[in-house]
Structures are given as C-alpha cells and as structure tokens.
N, C-alpha and C. Protein backbone atom coordinates (compact mmCIF):
# COMPACT_ATOMS: atom_id res chain seq x y z
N UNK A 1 0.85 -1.18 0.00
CA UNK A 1 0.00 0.00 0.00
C UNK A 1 0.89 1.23 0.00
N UNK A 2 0.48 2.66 -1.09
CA UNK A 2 1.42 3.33 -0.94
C UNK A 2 1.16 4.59 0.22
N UNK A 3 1.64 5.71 0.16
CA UNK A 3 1.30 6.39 1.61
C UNK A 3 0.11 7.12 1.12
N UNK A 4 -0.41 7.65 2.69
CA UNK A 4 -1.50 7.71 2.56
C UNK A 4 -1.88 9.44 1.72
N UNK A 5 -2.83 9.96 1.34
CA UNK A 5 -2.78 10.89 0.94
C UNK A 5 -3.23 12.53 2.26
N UNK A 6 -2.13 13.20 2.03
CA UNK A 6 -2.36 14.55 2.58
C UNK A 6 -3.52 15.34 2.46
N UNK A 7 -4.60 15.07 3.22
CA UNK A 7 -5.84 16.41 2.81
C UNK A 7 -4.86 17.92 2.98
N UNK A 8 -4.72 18.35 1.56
CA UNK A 8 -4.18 19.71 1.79
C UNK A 8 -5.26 20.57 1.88
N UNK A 9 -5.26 21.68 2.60
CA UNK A 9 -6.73 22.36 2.61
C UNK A 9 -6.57 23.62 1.75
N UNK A 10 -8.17 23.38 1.21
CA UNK A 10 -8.56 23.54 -0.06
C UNK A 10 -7.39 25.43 -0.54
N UNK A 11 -7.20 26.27 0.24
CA UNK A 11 -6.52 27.42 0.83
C UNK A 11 -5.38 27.76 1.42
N UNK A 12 -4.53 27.79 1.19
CA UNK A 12 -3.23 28.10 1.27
C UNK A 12 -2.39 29.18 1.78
N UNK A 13 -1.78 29.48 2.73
CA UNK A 13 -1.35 31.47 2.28
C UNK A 13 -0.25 30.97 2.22
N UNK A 14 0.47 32.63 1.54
CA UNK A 14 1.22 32.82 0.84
C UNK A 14 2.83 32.22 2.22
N UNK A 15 3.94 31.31 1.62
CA UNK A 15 4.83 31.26 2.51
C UNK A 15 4.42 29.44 2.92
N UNK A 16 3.43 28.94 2.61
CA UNK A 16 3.14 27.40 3.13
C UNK A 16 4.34 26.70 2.83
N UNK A 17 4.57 25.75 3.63
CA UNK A 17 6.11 25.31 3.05
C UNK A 17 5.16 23.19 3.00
N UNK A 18 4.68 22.88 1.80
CA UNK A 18 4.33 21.84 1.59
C UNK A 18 5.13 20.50 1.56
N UNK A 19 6.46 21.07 2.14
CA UNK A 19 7.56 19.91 2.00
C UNK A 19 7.45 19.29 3.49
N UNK A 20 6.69 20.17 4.16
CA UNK A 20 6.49 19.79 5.96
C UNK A 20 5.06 18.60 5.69
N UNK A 21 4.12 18.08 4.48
CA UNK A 21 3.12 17.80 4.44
C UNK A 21 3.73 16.33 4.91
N UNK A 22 3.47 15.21 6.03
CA UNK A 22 3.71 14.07 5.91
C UNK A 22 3.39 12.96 6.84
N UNK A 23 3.14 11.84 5.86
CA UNK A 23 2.81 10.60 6.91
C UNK A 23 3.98 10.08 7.71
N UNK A 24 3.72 10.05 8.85
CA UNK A 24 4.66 9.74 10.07
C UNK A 24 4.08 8.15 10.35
N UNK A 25 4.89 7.39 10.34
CA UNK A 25 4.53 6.40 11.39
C UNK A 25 5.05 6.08 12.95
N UNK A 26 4.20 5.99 13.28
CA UNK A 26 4.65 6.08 15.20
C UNK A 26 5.14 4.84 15.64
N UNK A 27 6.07 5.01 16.51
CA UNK A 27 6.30 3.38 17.30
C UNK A 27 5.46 2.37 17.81
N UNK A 28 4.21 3.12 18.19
CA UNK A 28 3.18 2.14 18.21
C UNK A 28 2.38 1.38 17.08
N UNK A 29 2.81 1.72 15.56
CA UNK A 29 2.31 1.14 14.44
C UNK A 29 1.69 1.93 14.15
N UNK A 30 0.74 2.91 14.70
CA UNK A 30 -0.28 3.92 14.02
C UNK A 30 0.35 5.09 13.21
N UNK A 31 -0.73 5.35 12.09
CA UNK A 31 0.02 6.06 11.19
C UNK A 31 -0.62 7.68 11.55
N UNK A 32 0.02 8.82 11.52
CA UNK A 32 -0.62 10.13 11.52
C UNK A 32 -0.35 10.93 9.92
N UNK A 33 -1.04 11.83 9.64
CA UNK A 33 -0.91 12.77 8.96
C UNK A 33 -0.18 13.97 9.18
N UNK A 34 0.37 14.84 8.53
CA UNK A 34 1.25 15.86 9.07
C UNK A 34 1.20 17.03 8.54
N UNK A 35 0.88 18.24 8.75
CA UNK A 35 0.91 19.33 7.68
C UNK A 35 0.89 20.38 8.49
N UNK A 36 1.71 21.40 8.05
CA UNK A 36 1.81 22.77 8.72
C UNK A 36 0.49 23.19 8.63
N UNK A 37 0.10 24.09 9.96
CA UNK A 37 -0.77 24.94 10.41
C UNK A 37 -1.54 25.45 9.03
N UNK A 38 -3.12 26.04 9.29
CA UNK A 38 -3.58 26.83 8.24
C UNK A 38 -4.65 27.89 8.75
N UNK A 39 -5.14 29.15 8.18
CA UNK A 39 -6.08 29.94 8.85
C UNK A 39 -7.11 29.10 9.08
N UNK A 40 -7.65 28.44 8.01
CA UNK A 40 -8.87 27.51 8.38
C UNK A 40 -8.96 26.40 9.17
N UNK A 41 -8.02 26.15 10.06
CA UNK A 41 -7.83 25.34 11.30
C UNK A 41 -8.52 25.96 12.84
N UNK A 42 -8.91 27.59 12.35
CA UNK A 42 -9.69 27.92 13.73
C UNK A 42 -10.68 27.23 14.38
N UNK A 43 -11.61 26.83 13.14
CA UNK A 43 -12.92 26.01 13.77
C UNK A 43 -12.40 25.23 14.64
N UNK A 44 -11.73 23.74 13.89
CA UNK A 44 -11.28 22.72 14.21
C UNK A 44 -10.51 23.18 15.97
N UNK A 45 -9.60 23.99 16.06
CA UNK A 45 -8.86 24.12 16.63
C UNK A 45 -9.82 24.88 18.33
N UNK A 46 -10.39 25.70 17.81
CA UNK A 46 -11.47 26.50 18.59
C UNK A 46 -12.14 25.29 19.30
N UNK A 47 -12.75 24.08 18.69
CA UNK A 47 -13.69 23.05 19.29
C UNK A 47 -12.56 21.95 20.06
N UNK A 48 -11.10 22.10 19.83
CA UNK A 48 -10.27 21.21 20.56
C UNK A 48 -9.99 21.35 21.45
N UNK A 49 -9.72 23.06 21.91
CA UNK A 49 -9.61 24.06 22.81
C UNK A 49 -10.99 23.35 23.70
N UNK A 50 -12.03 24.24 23.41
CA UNK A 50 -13.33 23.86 24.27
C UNK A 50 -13.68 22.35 24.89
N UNK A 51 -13.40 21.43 24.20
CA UNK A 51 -13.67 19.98 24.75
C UNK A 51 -12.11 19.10 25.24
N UNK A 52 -11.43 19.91 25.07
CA UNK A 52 -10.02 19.01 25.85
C UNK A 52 -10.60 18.63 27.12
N UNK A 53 -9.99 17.70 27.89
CA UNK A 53 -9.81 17.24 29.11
C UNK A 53 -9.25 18.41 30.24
N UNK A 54 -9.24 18.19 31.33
CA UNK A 54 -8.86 19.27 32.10
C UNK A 54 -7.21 19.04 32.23
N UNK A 55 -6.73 18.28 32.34
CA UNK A 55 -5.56 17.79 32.53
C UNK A 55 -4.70 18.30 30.95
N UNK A 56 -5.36 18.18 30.13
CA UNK A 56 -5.01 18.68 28.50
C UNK A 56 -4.70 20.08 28.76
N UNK A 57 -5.62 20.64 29.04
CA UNK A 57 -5.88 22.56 28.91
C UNK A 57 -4.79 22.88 29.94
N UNK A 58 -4.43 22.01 31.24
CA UNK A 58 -3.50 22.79 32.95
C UNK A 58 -2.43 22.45 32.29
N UNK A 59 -2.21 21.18 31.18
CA UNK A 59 -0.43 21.15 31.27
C UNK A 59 -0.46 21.97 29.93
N UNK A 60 -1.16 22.64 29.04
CA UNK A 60 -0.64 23.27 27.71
C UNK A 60 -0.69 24.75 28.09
N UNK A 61 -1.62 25.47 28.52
CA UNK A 61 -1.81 26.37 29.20
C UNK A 61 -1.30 27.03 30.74
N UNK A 62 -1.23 26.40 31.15
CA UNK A 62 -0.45 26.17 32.90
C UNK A 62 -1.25 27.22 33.35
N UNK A 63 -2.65 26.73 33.71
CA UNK A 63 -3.64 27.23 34.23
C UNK A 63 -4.85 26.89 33.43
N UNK A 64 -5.89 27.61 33.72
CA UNK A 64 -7.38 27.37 33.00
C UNK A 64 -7.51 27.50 31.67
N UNK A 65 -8.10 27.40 31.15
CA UNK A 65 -8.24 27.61 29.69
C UNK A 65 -8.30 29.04 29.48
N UNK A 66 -7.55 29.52 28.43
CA UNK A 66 -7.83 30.99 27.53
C UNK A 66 -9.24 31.01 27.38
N UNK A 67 -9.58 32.62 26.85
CA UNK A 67 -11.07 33.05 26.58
C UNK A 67 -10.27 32.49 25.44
N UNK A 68 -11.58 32.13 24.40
CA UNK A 68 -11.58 31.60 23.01
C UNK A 68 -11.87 33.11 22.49
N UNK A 69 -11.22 33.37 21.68
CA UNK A 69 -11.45 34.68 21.21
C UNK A 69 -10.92 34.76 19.34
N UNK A 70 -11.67 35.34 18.39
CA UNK A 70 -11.29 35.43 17.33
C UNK A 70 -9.82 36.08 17.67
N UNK A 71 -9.47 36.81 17.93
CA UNK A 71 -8.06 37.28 17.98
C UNK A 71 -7.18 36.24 18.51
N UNK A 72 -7.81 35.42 19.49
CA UNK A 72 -6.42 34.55 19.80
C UNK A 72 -6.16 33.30 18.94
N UNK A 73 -7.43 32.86 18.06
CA UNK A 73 -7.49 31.61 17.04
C UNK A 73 -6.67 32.34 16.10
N UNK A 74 -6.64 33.46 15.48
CA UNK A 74 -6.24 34.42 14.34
C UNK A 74 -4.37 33.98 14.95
N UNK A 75 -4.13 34.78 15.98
CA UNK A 75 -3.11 34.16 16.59
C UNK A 75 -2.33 32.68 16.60
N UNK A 76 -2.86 32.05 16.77
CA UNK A 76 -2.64 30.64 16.59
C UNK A 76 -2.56 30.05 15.28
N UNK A 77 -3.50 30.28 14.92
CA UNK A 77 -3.57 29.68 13.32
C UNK A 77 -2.79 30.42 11.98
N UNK A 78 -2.44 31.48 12.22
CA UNK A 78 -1.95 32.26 11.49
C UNK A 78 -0.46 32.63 11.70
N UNK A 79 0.26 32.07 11.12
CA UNK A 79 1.94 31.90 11.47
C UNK A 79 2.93 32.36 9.93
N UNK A 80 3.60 32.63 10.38
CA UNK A 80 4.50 33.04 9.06
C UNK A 80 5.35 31.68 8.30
N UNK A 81 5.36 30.60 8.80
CA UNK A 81 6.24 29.76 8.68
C UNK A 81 7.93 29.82 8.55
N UNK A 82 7.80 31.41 9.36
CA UNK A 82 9.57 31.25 9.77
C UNK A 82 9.76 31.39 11.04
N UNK A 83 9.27 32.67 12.06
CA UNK A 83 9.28 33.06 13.10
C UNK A 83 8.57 32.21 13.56
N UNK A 84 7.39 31.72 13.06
CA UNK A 84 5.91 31.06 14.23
C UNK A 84 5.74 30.52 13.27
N UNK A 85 5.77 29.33 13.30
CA UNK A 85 5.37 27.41 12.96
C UNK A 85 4.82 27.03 13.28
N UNK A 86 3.33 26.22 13.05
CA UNK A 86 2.95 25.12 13.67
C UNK A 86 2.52 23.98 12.88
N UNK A 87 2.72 22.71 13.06
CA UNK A 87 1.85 21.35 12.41
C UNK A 87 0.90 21.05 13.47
N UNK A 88 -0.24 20.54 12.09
CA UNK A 88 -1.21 19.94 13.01
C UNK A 88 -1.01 18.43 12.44
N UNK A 89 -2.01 17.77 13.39
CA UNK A 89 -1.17 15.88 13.09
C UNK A 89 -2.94 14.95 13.18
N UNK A 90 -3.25 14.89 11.98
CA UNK A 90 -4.79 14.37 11.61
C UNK A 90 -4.84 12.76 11.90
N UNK A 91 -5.83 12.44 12.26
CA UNK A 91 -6.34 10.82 12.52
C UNK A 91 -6.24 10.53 11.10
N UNK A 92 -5.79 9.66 10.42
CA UNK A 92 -6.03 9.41 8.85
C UNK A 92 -7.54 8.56 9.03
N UNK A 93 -7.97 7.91 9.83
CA UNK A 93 -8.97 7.00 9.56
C UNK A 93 -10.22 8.02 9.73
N UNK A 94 -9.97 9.05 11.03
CA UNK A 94 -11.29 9.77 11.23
C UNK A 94 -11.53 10.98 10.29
N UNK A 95 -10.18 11.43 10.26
CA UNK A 95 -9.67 12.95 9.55
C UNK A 95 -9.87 13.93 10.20
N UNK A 96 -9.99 13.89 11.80
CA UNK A 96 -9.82 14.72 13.22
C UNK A 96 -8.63 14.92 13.43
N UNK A 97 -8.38 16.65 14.22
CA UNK A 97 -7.34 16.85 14.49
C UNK A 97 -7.01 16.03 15.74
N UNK A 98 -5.44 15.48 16.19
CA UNK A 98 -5.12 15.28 17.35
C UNK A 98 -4.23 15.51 17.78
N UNK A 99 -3.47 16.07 17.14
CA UNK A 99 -2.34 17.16 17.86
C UNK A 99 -2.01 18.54 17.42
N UNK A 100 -1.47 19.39 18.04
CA UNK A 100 -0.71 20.26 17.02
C UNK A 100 0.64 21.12 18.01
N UNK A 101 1.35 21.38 17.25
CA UNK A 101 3.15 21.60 18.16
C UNK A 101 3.65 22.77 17.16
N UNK A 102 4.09 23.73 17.93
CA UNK A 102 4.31 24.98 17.56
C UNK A 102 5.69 25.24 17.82
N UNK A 103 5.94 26.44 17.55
CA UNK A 103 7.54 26.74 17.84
C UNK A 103 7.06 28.66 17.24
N UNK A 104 7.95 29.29 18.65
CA UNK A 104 7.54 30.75 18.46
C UNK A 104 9.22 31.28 18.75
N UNK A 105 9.43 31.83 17.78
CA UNK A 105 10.92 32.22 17.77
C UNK A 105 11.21 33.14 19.01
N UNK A 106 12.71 33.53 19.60
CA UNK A 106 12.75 34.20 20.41
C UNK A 106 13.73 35.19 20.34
N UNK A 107 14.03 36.43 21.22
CA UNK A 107 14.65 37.47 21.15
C UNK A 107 16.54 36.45 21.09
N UNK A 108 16.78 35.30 21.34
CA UNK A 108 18.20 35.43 21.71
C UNK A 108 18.40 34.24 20.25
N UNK A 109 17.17 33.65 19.67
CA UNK A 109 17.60 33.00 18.02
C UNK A 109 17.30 31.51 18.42
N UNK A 110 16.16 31.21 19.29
CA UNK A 110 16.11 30.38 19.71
C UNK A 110 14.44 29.96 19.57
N UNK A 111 13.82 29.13 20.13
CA UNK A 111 12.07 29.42 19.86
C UNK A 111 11.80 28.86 20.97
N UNK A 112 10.66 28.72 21.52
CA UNK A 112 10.03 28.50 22.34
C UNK A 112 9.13 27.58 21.95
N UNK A 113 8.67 26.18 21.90
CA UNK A 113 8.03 25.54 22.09
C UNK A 113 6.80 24.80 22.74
N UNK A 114 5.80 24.29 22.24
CA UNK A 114 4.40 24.20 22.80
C UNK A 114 4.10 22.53 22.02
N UNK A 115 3.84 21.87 22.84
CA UNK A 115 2.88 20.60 22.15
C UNK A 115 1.56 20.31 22.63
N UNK A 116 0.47 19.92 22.16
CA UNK A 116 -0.50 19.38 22.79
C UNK A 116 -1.51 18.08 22.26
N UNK A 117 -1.20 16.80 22.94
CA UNK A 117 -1.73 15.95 22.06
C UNK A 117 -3.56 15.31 22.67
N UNK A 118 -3.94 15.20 21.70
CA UNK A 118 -5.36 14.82 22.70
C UNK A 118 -5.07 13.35 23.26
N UNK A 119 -5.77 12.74 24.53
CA UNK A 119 -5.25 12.10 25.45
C UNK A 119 -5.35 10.38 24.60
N UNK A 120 -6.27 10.08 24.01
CA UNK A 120 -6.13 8.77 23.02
C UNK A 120 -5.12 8.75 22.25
N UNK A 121 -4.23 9.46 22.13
CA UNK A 121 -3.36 9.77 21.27
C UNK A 121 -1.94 9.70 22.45
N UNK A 122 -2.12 9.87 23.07
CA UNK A 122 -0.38 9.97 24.17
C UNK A 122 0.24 9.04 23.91
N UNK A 123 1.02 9.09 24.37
CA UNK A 123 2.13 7.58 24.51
C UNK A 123 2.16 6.53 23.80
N UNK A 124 1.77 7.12 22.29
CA UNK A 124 2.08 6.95 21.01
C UNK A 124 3.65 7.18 20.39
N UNK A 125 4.38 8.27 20.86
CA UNK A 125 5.34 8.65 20.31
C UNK A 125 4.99 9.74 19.41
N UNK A 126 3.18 10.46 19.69
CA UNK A 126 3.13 11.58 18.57
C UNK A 126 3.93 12.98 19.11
N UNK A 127 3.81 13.23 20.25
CA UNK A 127 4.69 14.23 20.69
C UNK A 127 5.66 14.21 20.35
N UNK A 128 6.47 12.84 20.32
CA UNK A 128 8.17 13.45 19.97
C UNK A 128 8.19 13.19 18.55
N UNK A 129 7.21 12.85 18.06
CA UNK A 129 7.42 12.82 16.44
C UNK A 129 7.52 14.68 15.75
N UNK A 130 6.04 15.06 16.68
CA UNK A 130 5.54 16.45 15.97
C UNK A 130 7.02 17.21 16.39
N UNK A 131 7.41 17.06 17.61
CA UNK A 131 8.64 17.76 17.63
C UNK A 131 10.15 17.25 17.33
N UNK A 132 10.19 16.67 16.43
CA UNK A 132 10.96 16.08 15.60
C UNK A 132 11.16 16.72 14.22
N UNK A 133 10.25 16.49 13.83
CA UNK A 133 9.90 17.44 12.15
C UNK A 133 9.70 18.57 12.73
N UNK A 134 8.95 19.74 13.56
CA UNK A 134 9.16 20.83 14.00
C UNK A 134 10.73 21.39 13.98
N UNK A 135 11.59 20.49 14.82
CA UNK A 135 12.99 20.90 14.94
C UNK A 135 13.83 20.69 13.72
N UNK A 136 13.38 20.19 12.54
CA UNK A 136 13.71 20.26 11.63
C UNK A 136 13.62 21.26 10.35
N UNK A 137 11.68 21.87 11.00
CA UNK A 137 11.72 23.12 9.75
C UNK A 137 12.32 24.43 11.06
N UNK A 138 12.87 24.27 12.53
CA UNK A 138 13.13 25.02 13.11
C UNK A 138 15.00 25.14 12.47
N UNK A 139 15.30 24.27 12.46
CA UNK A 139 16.70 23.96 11.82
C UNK A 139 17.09 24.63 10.35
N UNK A 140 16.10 24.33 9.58
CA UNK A 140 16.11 24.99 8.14
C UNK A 140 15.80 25.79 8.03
N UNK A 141 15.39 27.13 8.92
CA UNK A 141 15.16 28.22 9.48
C UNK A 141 15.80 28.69 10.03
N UNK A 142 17.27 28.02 10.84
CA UNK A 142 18.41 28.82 11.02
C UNK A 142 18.18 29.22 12.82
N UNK A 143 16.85 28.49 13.16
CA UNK A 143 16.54 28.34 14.99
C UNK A 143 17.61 27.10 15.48
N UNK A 144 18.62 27.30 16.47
CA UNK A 144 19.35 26.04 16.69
C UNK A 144 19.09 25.58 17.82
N UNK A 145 17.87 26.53 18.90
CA UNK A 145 17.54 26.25 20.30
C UNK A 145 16.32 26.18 20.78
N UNK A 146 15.73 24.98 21.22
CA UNK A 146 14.39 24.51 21.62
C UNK A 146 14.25 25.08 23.48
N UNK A 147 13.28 25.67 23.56
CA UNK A 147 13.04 25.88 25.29
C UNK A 147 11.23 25.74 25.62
N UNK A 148 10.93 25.04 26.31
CA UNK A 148 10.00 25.47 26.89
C UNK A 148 9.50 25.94 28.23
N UNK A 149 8.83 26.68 28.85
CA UNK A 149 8.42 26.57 30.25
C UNK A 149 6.94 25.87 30.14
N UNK A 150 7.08 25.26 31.80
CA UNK A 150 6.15 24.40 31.60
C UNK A 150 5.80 23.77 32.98
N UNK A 151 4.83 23.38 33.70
CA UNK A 151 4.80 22.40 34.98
C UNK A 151 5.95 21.50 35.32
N UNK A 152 6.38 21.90 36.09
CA UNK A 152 7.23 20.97 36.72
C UNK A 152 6.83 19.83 37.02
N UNK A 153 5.83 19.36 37.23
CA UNK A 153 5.51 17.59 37.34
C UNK A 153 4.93 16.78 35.68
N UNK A 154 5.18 18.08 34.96
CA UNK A 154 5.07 17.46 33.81
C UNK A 154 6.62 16.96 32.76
N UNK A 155 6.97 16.04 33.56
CA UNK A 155 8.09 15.27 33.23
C UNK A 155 8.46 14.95 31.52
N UNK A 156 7.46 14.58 30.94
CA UNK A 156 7.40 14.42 29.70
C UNK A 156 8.31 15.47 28.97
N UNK A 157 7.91 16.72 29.01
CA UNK A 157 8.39 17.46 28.01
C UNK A 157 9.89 17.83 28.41
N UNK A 158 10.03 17.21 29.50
CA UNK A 158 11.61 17.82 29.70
C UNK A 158 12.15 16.54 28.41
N UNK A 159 11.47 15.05 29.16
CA UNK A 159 12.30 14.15 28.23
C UNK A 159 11.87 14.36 26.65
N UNK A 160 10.81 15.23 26.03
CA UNK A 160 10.58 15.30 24.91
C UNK A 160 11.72 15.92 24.21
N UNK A 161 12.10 17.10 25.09
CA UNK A 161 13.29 17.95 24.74
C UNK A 161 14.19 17.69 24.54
N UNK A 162 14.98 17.02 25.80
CA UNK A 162 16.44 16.02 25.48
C UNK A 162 15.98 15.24 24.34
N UNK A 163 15.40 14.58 23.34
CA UNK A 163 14.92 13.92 22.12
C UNK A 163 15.70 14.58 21.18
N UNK A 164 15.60 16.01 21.43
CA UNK A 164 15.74 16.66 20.31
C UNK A 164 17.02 17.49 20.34
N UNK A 165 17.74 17.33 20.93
CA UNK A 165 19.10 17.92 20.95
C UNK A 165 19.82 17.45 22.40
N UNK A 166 20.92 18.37 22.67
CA UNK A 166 21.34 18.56 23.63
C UNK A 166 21.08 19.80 24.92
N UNK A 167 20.45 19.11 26.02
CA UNK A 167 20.08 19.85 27.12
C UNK A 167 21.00 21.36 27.36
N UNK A 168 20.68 22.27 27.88
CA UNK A 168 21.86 23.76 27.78
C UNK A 168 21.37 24.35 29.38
N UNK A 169 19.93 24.08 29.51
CA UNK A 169 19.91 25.11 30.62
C UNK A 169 18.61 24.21 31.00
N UNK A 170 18.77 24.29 32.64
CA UNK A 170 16.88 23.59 32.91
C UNK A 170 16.94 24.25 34.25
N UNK A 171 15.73 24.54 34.83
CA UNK A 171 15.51 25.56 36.47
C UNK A 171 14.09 25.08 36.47
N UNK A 172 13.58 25.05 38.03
CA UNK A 172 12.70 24.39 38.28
C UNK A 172 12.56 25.65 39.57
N UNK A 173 10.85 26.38 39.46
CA UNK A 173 10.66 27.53 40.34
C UNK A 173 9.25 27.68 40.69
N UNK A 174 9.14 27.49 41.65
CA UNK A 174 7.48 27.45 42.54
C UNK A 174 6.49 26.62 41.45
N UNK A 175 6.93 25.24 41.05
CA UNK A 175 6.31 24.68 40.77
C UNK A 175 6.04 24.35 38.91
N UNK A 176 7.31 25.43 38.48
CA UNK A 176 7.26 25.49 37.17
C UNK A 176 8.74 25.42 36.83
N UNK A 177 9.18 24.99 35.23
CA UNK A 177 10.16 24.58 34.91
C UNK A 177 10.50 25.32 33.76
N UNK A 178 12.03 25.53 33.47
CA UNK A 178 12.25 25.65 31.86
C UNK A 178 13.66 24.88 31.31
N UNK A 179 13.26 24.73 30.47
CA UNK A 179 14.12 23.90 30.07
C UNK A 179 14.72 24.42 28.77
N UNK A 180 16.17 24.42 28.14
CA UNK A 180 16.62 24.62 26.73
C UNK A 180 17.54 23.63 26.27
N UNK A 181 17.17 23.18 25.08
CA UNK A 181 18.35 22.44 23.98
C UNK A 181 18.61 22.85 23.00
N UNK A 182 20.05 22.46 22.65
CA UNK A 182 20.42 22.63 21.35
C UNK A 182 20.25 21.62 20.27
N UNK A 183 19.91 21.86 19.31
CA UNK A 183 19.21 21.02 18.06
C UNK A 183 20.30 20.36 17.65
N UNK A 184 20.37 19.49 16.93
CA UNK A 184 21.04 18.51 16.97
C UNK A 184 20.77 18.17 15.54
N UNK A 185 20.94 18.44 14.17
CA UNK A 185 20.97 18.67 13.15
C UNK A 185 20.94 16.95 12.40
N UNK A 186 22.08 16.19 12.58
CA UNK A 186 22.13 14.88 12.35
C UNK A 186 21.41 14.53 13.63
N UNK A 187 21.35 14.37 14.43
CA UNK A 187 19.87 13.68 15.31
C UNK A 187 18.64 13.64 15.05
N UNK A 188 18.16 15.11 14.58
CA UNK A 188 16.65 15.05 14.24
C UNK A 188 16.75 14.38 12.94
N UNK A 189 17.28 14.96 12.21
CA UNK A 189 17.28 14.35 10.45
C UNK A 189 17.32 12.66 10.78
N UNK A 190 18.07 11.97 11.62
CA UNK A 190 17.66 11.02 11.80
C UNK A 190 16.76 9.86 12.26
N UNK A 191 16.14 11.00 13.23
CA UNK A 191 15.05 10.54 14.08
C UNK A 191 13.74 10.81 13.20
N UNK A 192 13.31 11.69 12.15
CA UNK A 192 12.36 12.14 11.32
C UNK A 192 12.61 10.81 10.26
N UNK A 193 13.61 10.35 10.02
CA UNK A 193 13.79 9.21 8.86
C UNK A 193 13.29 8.32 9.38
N UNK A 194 13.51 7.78 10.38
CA UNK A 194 13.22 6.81 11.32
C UNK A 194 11.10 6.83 11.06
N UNK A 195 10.32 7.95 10.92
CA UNK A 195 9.24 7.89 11.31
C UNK A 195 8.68 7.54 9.67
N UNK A 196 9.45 7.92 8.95
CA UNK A 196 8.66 7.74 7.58
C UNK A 196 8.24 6.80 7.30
N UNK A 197 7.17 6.29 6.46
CA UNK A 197 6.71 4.60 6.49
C UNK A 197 7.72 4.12 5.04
C-alpha cells in the first residue's frame, strides 16, 4: 500500500512550506498525517480548545483555559512559517485533528516551544514525532535552540526535549520549569527518517 494521501486544505497562504506535508509512522504502528498549520484550522482548533480534558488545557496552558477569542485563534492559526510554525497531526482514519506543536521564535535565536496531544493519542510517540519534524523546519530556518516553560511535574516534556538535541539550561521555580536544547541537526534528520513509512 502506498502512503496515505495529505488532505491539503482547499486554501493556502502565501509562505506554506508543503515539504512539511507528511505521513509519520509512530512506534506504536499507528500512522498520523502531518501538515503545517492553516487559517482555516480555527474552527477545528477553537472546538479542541473547548472539549479538551482538564488535565489537557492545565499542562498546555499552565492554568485554566484561555477566553476563546477570534483574535487569539487568528493568533494561533496564522503563522509566518519562519518566526511562528505550527503542524497539526490528523487521525487518517477519522480525519480529526489530534495534535498540534508549535515553535515561536525568540529574542536570543532560539524558539520557544508548545505541544498538545489529545489524550487517546499519548504515549504513542506523537509528541516526539511532531517535535521532531518541527525541529527540523526550526533547523532549516536557522533556529538552533528549543526551550520550553512548563509544569514541573510534567516530566514528559523535559524528556521530549532532550529527544531533540542537547540539554543547555533547565531551572525548576514554585512549581514550574524551563528547560533549553540545542538542536542537533544529524539527530533530528535522523530521528524524522526513522518515522517515515
């Protein structure tokens, strides 16, 4: 069977980089879809926001959920694909979103990072996939440093991070963490080969 096909949506803006479009296969055997962010992902994205789990919204947010607001979907969904990146990562069988992982550049040449996967979907290996190919169009973009802040009992993303380069800086403060790596150029390129079917 050959791979599966990319719903590209029907709309495009200007700057889409379609070389990010791709089927990943996960360590658990399941296959995802892959494609950079699009304006018309608000709906979708707006109703993922509203029905996440509570545990979804405290570790992506680190606190309650945002007001849903046209300005902050406009925000989100609307990225340049150099400074601000994001993929979203589709069920191929349902054609529902279930993840999406961002990267927001920063004042010192570095980005800041965000993942959020819906909870049927965890411990799949989609997190360190999406930030795998992320650190790769972050790489071909000339970003060489991944950081996030984030809950400190949310262990995961520290080890998502070390995945993706080499650790540089980590602090842990009233209950919150940050962490930075350096990208790792032959690591990711290898670890993204690794997912292709």
């Amino acid at each position: 069977m050959g791979p599966l096909p990319i719903r590209r949506p029907s709309a495009v803006p200007p700057g889409y980089p379609p070389e990010y479009e791709r089927e990943l296969r996960l360590p658990d055997g399941r296959t995802v879809l892959v494609r950079p962010i699009v304006p018309a992902d608000r709906g979708p994205l707006a109703h993922a926001i509203r029905t996440a789990d509570p545990d979804t919204v405290r570790r992506r947010f680190l606190g309650p959920p945002p007001r849903i607001t046209p300005q902050l979907l406009t925000h989100l969904c609307t990225v340049d694909y150099r400074q601000r990146f994001a993929l979203v990562a589709v069920d191929p069988v349902s054609g529902a979103g279930i993840a999406v992982a961002r990267y927001e550049a920063t004042a010192d040449g570095g980005a800041e990072v965000a993942v959020a996967v819906t909870p049927s979907w965890r411990r799949a290996g989609l997190a360190t996939a999406l930030v795998e190919v992320l650190a790769e169009a972050a790489l071909d973009r000339g970003i060489r440093t991944f950081s996030a802040f984030y809950l400190a009992e949310n262990r995961p993303v520290t080890a998502l991070l070390d995945l993706a380069g080499d650790r540089r800086r980590g602090s842990v403060h009233e209950g919150f963490a940050e962490a930075a790596v350096a990208l790792d150029r032959a690591a990711v390129t290898a670890a993204v080969q690794r997912l292709l079917p």
